[in-house]
Protein backbone atom coordinates (compact mmCIF):
# COMPACT_ATOMS: atom_id res chain seq x y z
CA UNK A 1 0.29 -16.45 15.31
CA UNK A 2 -0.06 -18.21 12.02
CA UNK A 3 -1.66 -16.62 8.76
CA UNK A 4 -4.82 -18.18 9.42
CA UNK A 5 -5.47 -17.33 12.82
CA UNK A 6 -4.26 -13.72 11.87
CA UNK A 7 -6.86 -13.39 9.17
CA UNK A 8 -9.82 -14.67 11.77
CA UNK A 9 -8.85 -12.10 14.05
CA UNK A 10 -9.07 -9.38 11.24
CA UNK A 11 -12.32 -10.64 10.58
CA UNK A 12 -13.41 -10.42 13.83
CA UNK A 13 -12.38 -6.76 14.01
CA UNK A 14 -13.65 -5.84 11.17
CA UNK A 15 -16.99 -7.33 12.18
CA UNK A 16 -17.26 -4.90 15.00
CA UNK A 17 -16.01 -2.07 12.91
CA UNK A 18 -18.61 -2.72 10.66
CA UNK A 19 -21.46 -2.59 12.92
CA UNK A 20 -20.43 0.98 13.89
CA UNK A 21 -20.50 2.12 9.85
CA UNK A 22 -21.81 4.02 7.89
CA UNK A 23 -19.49 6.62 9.47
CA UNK A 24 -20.96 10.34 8.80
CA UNK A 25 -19.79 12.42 5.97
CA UNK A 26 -17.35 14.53 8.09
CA UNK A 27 -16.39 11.49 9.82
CA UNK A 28 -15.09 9.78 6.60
CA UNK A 29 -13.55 13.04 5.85
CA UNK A 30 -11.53 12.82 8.85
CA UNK A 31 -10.81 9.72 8.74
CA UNK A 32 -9.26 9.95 5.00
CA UNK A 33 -7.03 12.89 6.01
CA UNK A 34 -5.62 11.35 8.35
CA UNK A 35 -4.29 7.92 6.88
CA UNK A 36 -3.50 9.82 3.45
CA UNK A 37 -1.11 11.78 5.77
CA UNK A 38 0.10 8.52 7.47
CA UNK A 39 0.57 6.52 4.42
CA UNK A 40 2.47 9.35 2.45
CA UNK A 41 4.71 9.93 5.35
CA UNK A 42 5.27 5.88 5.70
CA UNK A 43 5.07 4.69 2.43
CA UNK A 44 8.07 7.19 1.48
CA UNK A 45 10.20 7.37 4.32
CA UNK A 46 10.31 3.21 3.37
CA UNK A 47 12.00 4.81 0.27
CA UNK A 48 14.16 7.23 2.32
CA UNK A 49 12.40 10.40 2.00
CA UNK A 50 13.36 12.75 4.72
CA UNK A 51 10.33 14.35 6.09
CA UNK A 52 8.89 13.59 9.02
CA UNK A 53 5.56 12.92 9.95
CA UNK A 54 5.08 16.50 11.17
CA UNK A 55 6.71 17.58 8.00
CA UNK A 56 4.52 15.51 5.49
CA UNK A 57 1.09 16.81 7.81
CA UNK A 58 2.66 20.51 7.35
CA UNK A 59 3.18 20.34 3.57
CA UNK A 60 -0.29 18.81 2.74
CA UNK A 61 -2.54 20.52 5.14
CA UNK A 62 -1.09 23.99 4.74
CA UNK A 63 1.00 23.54 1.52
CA UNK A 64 4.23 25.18 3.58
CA UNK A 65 7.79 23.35 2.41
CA UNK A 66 9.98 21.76 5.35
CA UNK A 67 13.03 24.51 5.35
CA UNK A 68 16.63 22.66 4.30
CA UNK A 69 14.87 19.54 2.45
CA UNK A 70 15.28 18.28 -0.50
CA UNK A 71 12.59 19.32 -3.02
CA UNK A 72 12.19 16.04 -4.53
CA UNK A 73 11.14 14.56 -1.10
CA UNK A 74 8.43 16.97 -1.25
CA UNK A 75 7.29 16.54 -4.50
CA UNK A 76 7.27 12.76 -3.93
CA UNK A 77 5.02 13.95 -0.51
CA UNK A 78 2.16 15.88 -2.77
CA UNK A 79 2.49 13.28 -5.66
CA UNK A 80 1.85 10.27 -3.36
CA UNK A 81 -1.20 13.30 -1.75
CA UNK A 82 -2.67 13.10 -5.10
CA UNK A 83 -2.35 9.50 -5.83
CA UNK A 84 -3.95 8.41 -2.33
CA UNK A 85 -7.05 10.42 -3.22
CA UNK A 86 -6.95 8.73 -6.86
CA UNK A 87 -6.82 5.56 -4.75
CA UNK A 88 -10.07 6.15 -3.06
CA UNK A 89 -11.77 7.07 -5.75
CA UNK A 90 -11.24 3.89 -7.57
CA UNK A 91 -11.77 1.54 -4.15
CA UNK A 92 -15.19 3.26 -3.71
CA UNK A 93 -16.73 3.52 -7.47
CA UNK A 94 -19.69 1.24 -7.87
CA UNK A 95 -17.73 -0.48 -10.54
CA UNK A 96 -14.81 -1.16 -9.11
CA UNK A 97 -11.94 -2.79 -10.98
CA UNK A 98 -8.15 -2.65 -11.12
CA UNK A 99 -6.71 -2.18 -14.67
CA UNK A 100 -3.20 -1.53 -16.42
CA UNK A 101 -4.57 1.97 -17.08
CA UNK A 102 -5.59 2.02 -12.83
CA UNK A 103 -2.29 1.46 -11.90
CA UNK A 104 -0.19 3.84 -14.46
CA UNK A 105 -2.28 6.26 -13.24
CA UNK A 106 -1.59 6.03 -9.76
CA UNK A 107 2.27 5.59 -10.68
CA UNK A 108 1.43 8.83 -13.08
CA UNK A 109 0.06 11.04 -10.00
CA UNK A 110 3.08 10.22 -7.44
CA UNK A 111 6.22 10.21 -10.05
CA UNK A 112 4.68 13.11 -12.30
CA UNK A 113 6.08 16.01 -10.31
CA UNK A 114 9.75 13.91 -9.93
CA UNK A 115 10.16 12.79 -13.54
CA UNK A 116 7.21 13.79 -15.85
CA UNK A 117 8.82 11.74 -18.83
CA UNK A 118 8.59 8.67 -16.49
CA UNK A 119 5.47 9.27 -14.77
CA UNK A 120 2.73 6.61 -15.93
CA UNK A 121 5.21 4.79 -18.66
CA UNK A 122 6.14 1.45 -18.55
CA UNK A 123 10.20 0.76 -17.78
CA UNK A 124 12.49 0.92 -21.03
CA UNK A 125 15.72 0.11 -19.49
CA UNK A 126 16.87 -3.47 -16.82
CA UNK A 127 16.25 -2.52 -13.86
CA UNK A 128 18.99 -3.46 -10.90
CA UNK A 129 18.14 -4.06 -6.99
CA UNK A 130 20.74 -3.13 -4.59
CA UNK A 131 21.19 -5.43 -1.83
CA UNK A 132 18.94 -8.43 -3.71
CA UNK A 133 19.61 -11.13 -5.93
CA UNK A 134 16.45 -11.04 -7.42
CA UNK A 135 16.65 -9.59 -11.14
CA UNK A 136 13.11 -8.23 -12.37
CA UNK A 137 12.23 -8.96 -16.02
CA UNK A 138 13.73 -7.39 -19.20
CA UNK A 139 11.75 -4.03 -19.82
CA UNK A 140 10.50 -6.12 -23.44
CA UNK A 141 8.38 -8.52 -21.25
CA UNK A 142 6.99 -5.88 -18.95
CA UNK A 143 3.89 -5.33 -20.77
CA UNK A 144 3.04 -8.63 -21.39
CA UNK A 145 3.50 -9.33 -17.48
CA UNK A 146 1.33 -6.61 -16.01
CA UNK A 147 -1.32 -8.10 -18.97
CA UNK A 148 -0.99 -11.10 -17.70
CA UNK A 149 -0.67 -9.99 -13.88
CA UNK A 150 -4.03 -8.00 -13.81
CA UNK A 151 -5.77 -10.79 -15.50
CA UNK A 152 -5.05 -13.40 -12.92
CA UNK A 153 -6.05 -10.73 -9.93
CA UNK A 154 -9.25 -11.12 -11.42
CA UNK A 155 -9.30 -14.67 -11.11
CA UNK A 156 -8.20 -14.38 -7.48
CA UNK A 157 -11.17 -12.08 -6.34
CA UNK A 158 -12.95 -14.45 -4.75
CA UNK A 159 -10.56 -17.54 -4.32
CA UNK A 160 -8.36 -15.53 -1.67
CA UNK A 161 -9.11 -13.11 1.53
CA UNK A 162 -8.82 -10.17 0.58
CA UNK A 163 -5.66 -9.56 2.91
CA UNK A 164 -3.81 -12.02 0.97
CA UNK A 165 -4.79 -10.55 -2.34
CA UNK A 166 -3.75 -7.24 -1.43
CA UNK A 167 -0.85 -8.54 -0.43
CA UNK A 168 -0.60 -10.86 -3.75
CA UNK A 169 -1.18 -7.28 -5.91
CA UNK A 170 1.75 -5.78 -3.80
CA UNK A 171 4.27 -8.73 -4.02
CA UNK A 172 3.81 -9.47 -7.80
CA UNK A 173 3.88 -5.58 -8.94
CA UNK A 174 7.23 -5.33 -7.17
CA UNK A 175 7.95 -8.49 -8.47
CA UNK A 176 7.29 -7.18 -11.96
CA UNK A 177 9.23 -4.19 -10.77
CA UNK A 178 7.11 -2.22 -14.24
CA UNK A 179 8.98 1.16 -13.46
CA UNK A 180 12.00 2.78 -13.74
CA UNK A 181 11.18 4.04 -10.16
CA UNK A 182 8.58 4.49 -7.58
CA UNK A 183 7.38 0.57 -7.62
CA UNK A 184 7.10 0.42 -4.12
CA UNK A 185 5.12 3.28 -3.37
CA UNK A 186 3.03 2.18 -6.19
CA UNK A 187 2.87 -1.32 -5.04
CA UNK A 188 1.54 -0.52 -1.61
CA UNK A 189 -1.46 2.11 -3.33
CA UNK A 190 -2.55 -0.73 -5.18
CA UNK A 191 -2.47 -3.17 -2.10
CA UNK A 192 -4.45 -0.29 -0.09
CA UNK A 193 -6.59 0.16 -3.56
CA UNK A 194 -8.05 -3.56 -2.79
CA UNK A 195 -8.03 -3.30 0.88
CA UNK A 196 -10.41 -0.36 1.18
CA UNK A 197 -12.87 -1.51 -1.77
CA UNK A 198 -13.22 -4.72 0.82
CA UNK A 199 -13.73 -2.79 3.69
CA UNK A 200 -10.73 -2.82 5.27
CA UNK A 201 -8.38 -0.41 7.15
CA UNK A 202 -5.42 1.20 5.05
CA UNK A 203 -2.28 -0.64 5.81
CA UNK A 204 0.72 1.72 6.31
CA UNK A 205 3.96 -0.38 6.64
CA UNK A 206 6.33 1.77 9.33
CA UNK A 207 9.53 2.54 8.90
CA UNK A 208 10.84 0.83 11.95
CA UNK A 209 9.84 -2.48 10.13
CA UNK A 210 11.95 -1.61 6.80
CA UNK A 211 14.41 -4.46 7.57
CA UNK A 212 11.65 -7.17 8.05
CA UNK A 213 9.67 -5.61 5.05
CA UNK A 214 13.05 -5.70 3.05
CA UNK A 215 13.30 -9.49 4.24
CA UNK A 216 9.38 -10.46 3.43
CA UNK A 217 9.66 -9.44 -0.16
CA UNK A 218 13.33 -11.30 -0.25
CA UNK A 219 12.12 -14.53 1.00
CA UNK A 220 9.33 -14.58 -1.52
CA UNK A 221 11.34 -13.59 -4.36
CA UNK A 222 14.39 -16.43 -3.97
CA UNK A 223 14.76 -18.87 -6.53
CA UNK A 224 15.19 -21.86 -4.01
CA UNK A 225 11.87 -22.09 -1.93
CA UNK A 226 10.40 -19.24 -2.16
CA UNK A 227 8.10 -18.40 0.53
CA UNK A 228 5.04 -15.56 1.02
CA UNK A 229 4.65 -16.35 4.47
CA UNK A 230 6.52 -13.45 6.25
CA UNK A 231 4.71 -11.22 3.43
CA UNK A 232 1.90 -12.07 4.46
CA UNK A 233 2.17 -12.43 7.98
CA UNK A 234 3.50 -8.53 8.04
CA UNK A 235 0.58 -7.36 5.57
CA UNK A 236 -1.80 -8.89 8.31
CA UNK A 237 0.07 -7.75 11.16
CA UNK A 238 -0.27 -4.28 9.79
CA UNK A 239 -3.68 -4.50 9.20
CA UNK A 240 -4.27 -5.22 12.71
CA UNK A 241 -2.62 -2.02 13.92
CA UNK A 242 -4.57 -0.12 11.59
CA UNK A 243 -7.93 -1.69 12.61
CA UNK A 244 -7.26 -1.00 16.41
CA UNK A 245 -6.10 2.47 15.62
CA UNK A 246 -9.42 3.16 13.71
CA UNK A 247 -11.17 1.75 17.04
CA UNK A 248 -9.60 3.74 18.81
CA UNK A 249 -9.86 6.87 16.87
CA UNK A 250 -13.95 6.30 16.86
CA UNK A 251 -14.13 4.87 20.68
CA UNK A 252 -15.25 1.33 19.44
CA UNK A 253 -14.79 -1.35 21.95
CA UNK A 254 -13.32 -4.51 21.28
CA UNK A 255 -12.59 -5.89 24.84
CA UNK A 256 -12.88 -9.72 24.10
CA UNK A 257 -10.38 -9.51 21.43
CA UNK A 258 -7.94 -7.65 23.92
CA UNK A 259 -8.70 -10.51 26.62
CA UNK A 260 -7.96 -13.08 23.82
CA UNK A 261 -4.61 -12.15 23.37
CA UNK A 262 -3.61 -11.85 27.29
């Protein structure tokens, strides 16, 4: 299914998700629970952080430590905890906008327990990607870029669905690649940051797609034709998943879609 037709079908979701909204207060309660829990466990193990699902639900419900882990993996777990509710927060205030300061916060609240030094600072030191060509910018042009990055997402507001921003915001932080580590994690906050204040479901990438994520960022970071296509595609993909699993979570039907793709 082409990018297009992906982002009508979103749409069409979303339409029927919105008619069952406002959700009630426990409801949204819920609801936040349990995507900060699927996101942190996600979003990491993308990084390689050991701990399981069941691990990452154990350690922020009940604040109990996964016996024979590594402590970093759970202070990356209770960092990207903190960060998430940061996150919604800033989707939800009445006057909403991303910012430099937005985002090294959020980076500030998952790295500070890992490297406090780091936590919320800019990159002062080249940066190398294993397994990529790509070479992110000299740390001297880093603060000119996220300037100059943040001012253009403003621009793009309202000339592109807000799918595609989100996944714009996620593609060009990583692109920008602003600290010394933790971009990804960061990266996908901010695209779930946008997605949310548009009314959209939280997008948690899975770990079993790690080797097509990998390739989505690749393929729009080569030097000969670049190409955000299988970004985007995977953004909207996921989106998808996340707006049936909120239907189904809340018993809303959405039969004709389900015929449609028979």
């Amino acid at each position: 299914m082409s990018v297009p037709d992906l982002l009508l079908k979103i749409d069409r979701i979303k339409h029927i998700i919105d008619e069952r909204r406002p959700l009630q207060e426990a409801e949204v309660r819920e609801l936040d629970s349990y995507f900060k829990i699927g996101l942190t466990y996600s979003s990491n193990a993308l990084e390689g952080n050991s701990l399981t699902l069941d691990e990452t639900k154990v350690l922020l419900e009940d604040g109990i430590t996964a016996g024979g882990k590594p402590l970093r993996d759970c202070y990356e777990a209770a960092g990207h905890a903190d960060a998430y509710e940061f996150m919604l927060t800033l989707a939800r205030a009445e006057n909403f906008e991303i910012s430099e300061e937005s985002i090294l916060k959020l980076h500030r609240l998952f790295y500070t327990r890992v490297d406090a030094e780091n936590a919320g600072r800019y990159r002062a030191h080249q940066v190398i990607i294993t397994g990529t060509e790509y070479l992110p910018p000299a740390p001297g042009d880093v603060p000119r870029l996220m300037a100059e990055f943040v001012a253009d997402m403003k621009t793009k507001v309202d000339a592109l669905h807000p799918v595609l921003l989100a996944a714009f915001a996620h593609r060009r932080l990583v692109d920008i690649h602003p600290f010394a580590d933790g971009n990804g994690r960061t990266a996908r906050l901010l695209m779930n940051l946008i997605l949310v204040n548009k009314g959209y479901c939280i997008v948690s990438i899975p770990p079993v797609l790690r080797r097509e994520y990998i390739a989505a960022l690749k393929a729009a970071q080569r030097e000969k034709n670049p190409s955000n296509i299988a970004f985007d595609t995977l953004i909207a993909d996921c989106e998808i998943e996340a707006q049936k699993d909120y239907c189904r979570m809340f018993r809303i039907p959405y039969r004709d879609l389900m015929e449609n793709e028979r």
